[in-house]
Protein backbone atom coordinates (compact mmCIF):
# COMPACT_ATOMS: atom_id res chain seq x y z
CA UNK A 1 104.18 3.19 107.80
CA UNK A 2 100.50 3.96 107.94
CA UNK A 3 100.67 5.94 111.17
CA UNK A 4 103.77 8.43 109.78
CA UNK A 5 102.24 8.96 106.85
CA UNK A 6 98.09 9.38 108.62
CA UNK A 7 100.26 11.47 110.90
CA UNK A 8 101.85 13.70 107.90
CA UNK A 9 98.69 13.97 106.01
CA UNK A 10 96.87 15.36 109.20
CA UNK A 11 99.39 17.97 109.49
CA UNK A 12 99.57 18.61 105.14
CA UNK A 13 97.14 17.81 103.37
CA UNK A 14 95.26 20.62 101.44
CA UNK A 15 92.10 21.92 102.21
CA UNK A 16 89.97 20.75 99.05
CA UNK A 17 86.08 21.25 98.76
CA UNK A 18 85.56 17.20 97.73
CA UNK A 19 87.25 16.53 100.73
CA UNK A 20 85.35 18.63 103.09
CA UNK A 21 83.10 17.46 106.01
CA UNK A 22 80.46 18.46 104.37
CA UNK A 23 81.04 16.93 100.82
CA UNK A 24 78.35 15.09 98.46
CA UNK A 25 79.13 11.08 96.92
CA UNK A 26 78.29 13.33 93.64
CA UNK A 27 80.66 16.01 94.30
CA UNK A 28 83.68 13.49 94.84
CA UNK A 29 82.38 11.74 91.50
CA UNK A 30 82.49 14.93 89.83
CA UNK A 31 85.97 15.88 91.08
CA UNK A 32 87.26 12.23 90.36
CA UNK A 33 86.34 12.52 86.56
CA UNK A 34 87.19 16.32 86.72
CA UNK A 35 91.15 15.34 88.22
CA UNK A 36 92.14 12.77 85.49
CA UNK A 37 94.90 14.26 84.20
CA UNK A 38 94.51 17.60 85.24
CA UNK A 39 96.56 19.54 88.05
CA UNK A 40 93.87 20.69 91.04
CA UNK A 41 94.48 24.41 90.41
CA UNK A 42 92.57 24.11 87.10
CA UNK A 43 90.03 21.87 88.60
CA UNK A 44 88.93 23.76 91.62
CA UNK A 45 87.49 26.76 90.23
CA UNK A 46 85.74 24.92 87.62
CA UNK A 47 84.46 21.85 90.00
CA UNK A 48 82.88 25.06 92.28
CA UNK A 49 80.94 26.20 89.15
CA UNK A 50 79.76 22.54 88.12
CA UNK A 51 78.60 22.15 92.00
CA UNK A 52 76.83 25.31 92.43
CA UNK A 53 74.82 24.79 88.79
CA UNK A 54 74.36 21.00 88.95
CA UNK A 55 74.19 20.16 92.63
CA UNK A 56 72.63 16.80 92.30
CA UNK A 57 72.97 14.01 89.20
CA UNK A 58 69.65 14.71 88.43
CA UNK A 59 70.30 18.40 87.77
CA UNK A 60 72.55 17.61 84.98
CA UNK A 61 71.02 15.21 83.27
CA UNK A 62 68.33 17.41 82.63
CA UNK A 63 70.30 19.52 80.54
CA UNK A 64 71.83 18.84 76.80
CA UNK A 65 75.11 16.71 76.99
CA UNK A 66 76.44 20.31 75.40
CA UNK A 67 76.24 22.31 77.96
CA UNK A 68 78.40 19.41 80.17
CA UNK A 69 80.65 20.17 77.01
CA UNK A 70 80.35 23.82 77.40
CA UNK A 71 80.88 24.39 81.08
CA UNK A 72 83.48 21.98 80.88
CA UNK A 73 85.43 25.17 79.40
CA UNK A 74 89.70 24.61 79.08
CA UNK A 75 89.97 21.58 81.37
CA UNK A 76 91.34 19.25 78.65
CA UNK A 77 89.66 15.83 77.61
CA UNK A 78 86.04 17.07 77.22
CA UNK A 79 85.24 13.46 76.56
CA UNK A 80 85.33 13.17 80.68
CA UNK A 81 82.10 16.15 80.45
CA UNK A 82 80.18 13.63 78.26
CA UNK A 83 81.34 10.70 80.53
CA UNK A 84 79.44 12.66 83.82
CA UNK A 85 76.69 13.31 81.88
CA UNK A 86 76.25 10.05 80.97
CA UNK A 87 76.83 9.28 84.76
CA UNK A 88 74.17 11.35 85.94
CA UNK A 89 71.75 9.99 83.44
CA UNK A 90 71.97 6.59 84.66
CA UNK A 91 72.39 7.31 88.30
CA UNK A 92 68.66 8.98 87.60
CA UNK A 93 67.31 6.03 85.73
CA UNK A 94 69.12 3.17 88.28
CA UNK A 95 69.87 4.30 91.25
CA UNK A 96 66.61 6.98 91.64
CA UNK A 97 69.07 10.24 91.10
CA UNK A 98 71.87 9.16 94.05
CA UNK A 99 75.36 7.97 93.21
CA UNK A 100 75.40 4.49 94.19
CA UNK A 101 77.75 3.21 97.21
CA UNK A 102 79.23 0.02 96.13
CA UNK A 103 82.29 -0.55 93.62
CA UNK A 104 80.37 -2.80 91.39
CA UNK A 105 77.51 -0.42 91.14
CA UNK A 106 80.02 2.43 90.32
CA UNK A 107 81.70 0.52 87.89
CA UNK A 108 78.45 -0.31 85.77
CA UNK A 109 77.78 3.29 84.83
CA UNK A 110 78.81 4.28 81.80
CA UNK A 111 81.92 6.18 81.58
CA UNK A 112 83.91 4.80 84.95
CA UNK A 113 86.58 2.75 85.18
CA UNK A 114 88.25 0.83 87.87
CA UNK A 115 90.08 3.77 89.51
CA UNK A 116 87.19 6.08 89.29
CA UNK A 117 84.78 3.19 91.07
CA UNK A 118 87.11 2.75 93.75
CA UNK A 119 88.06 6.25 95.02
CA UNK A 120 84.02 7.25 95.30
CA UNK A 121 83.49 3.81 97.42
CA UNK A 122 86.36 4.62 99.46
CA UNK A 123 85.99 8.46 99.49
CA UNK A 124 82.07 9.16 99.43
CA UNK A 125 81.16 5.65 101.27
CA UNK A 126 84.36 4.79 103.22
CA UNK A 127 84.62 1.61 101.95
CA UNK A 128 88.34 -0.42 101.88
CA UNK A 129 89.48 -0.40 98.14
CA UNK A 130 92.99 -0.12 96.75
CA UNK A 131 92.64 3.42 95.38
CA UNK A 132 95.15 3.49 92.45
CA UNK A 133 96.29 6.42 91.02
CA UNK A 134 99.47 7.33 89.31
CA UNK A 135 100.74 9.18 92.90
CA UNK A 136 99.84 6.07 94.74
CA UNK A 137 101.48 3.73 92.23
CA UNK A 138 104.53 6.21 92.51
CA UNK A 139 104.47 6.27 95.98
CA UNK A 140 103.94 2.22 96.47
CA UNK A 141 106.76 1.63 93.61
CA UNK A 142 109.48 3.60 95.69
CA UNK A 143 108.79 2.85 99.30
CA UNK A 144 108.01 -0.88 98.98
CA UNK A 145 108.72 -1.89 95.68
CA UNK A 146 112.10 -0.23 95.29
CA UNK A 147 111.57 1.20 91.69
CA UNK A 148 111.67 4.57 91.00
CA UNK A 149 108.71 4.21 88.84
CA UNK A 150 105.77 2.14 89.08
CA UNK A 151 104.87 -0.31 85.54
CA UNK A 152 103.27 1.66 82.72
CA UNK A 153 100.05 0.32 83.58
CA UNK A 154 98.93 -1.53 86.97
CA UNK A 155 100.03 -4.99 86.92
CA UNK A 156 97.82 -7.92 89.37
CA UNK A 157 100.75 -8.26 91.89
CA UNK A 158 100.89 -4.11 92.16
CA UNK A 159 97.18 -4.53 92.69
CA UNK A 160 97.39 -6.85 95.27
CA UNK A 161 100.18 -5.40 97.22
CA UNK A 162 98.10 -1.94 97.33
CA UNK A 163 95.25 -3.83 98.96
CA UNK A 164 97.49 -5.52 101.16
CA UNK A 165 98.92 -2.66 102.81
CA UNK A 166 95.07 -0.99 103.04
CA UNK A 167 94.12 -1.01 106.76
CA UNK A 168 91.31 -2.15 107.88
CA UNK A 169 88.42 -0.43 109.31
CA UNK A 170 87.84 3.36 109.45
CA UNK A 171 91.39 4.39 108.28
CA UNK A 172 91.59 2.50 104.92
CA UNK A 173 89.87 5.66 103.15
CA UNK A 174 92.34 8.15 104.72
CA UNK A 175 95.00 6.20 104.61
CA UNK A 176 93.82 5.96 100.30
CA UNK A 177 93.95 9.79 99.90
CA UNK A 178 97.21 10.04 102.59
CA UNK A 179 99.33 8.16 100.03
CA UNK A 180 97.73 10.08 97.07
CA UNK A 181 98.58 13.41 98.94
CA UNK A 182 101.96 12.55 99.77
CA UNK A 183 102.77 11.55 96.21
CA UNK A 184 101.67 14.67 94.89
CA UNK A 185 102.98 16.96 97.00
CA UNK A 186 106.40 15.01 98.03
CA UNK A 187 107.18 11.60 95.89
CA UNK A 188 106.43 13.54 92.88
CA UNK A 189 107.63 12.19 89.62
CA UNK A 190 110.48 14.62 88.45
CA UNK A 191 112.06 15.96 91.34
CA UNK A 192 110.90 14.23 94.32
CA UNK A 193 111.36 15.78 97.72
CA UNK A 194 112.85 12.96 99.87
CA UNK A 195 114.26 15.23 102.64
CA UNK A 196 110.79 16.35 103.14
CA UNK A 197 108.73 12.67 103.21
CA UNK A 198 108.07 10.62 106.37
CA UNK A 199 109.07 7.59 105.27
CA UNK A 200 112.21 8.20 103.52
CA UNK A 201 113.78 6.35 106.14
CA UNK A 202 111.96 3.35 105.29
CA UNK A 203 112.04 4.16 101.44
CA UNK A 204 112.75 0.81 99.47
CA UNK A 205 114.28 2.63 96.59
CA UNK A 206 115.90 5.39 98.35
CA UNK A 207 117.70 2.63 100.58
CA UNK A 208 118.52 1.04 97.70
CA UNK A 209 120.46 4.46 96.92
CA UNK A 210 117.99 5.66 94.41
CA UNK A 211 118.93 3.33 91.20
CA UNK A 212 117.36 4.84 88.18
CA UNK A 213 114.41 3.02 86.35
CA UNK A 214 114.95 1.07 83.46
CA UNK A 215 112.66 2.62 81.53
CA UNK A 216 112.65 6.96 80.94
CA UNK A 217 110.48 9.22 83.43
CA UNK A 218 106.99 9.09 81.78
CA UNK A 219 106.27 13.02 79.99
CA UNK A 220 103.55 15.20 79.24
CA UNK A 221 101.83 14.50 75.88
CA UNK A 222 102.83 17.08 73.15
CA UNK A 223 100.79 19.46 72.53
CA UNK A 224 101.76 22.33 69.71
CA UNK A 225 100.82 21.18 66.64
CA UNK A 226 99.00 18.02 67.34
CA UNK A 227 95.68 16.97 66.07
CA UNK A 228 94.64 17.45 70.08
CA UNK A 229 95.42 21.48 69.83
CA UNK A 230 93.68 22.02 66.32
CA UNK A 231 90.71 19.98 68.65
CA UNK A 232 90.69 22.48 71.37
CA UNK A 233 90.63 25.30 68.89
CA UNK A 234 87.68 23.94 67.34
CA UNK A 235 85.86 23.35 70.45
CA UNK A 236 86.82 26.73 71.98
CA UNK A 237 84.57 28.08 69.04
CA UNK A 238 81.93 25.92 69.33
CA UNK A 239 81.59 26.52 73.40
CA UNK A 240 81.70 30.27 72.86
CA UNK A 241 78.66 30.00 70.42
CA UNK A 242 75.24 29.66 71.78
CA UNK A 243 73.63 28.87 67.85
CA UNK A 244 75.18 26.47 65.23
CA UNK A 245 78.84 27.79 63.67
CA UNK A 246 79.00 27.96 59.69
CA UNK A 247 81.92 25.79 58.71
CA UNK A 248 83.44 28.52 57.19
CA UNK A 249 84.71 30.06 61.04
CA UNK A 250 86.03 26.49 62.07
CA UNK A 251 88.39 26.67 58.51
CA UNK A 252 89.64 30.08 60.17
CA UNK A 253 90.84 28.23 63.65
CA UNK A 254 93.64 26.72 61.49
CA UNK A 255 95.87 26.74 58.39
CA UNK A 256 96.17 22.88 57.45
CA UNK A 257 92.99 22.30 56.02
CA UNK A 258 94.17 17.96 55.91
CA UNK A 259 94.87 18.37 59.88
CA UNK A 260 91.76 20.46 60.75
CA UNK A 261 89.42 18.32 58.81
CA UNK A 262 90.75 15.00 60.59
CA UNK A 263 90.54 17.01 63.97
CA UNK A 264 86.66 17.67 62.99
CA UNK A 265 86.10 14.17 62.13
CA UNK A 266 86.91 12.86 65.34
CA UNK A 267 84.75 15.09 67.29
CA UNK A 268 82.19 14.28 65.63
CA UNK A 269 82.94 10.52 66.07
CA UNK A 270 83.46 11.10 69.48
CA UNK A 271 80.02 12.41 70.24
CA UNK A 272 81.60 16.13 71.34
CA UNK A 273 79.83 18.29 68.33
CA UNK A 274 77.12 17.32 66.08
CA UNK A 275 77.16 18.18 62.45
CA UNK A 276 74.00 20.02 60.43
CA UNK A 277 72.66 20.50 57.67
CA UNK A 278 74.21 23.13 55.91
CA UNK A 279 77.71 23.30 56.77
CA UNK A 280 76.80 23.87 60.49
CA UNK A 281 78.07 22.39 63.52
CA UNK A 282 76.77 22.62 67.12
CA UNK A 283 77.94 21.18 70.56
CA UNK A 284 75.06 17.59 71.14
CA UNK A 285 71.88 18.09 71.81
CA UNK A 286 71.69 14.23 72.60
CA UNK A 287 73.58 11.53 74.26
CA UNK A 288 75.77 9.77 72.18
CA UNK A 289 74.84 6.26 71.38
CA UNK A 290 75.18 3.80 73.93
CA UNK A 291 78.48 2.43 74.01
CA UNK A 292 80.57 5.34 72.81
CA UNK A 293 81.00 7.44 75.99
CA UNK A 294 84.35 5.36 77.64
């Protein structure tokens, strides 16, 4: 399996800047916190602008967690913006301003998780991790496991049979992003192209003659309505304004004053705006207190 699929990947995979020769350990951080939920057509542009303005750790923790928020623009999740910044700070204060190499050092700054530590060791630093994402889990539930989905969240015996089929030596980081590749592009979730993959010959589930999970496919979180839209049109204000907004222009974003008031609350709990005296609000000047960016 890992020389079909090496062998696919050489001849597929998509020309990304975080995977180019010539890539930084922070610029695959960045686009690691920047892809979380969030197709690679939106990220792209916007992980170019974040590179060219902040090309080192230390160049964004200079600046006001806000303007993480506001460059961040429509990518979703602006919690992730306050999670880098965070980042960078203590890269700066640990590590002297570079991202450090090893797992459990990536995993101790604030903000990153397991999957996040593991694809910048593997990525940046080559090192041989089990790099877990929901297109590997996809990928590793079909062909080996036999289910057409892979548990809602990673269970110790998925963990261990990632890591058990991870190569050894030089390949184990391109064989990491090979399996991410080929679920996004082939195994995908909905419709998945089996004529087109390399190993549907040796496909568990499609051998199995492609039973259907027990559970439903997982979908998209809603979005029209929710307390996460009246969010974004709240934000979307506050990123367009370079000086603090009256409250009076948030109440115009939307009609239900009980909804837009909750939505305003949470910002502010988590960290994204800061409120004034006044009746004014402004994206943070400051870093959140320790323990709340996650």
């Amino acid at each position: 399996m890992h020389a079909t699929v090496l062998s696919w990947y050489s001849a597929h995979a998509r020309d990304l800047p975080w995977r180019a020769p010539g890539r930084t350990p922070w610029g695959v951080l960045v686009s690691e916190i920047m892809l979380q939920q969030t197709p690679v057509v939106r990220v792209e542009p916007v992980w170019h602008e974040w590179m060219r303005r902040w090309p080192r750790p230390a160049d964004l923790a200079a600046e006001e967690p806000g303007e993480a928020i506001r460059a961040w623009g429509r990518l979703g999740y602006p919690r992730r913006a306050l999670r880098l910044h965070a980042a960078a700070g203590a890269i700066v204060a640990r590590h002297g301003g570079d991202v450090p190499g090893t797992y459990d050092e990536l995993i101790a700054l604030p903000g990153i998780g397991d999957y996040t530590a593991a694809a910048v060791a593997s990525f940046a630093f080559g090192a041989r991790h089990a790099v877990l994402d929901t297109n590997v889990r996809r990928v590793l539930a079909r062909a080996v496991a036999g289910t057409q989905y892979a548990p809602v969240a990673p269970t110790s015996a998925e963990r261990r049979l990632a890591l058990d089929l991870v190569p050894d030596g030089d390949t184990a980081p391109r064989w990491a992003v090979a399996v991410m590749e080929l679920g996004a592009l082939v195994c995908t979730a909905r419709s998945p192209r089996c004529s087109a993959c390399p190993i549907a010959d040796q496909c568990a589930w499609r051998l199995a003659g492609s039973p259907p999970d027990d559970g439903p496919p997982r979908r998209g979180q809603p979005w029209h309505g929710t307390d996460r839209q009246v969010r974004g049109r709240l934000m979307a204000i506050l990123r367009d304004s370079t000086t603090p907004v009256p409250k009076h222009l948030l109440e115009a974003t939307w009609p239900d004053p009980a909804q837009r008031e909750r939505a305003l609350d949470t910002l502010v709990a988590d960290g994204l705006i800061e409120p004034l005296d006044g009746d004014l609000f402004r994206l943070p000047t400051s870093p959140p207190p320790a323990g709340q960016v996650g």
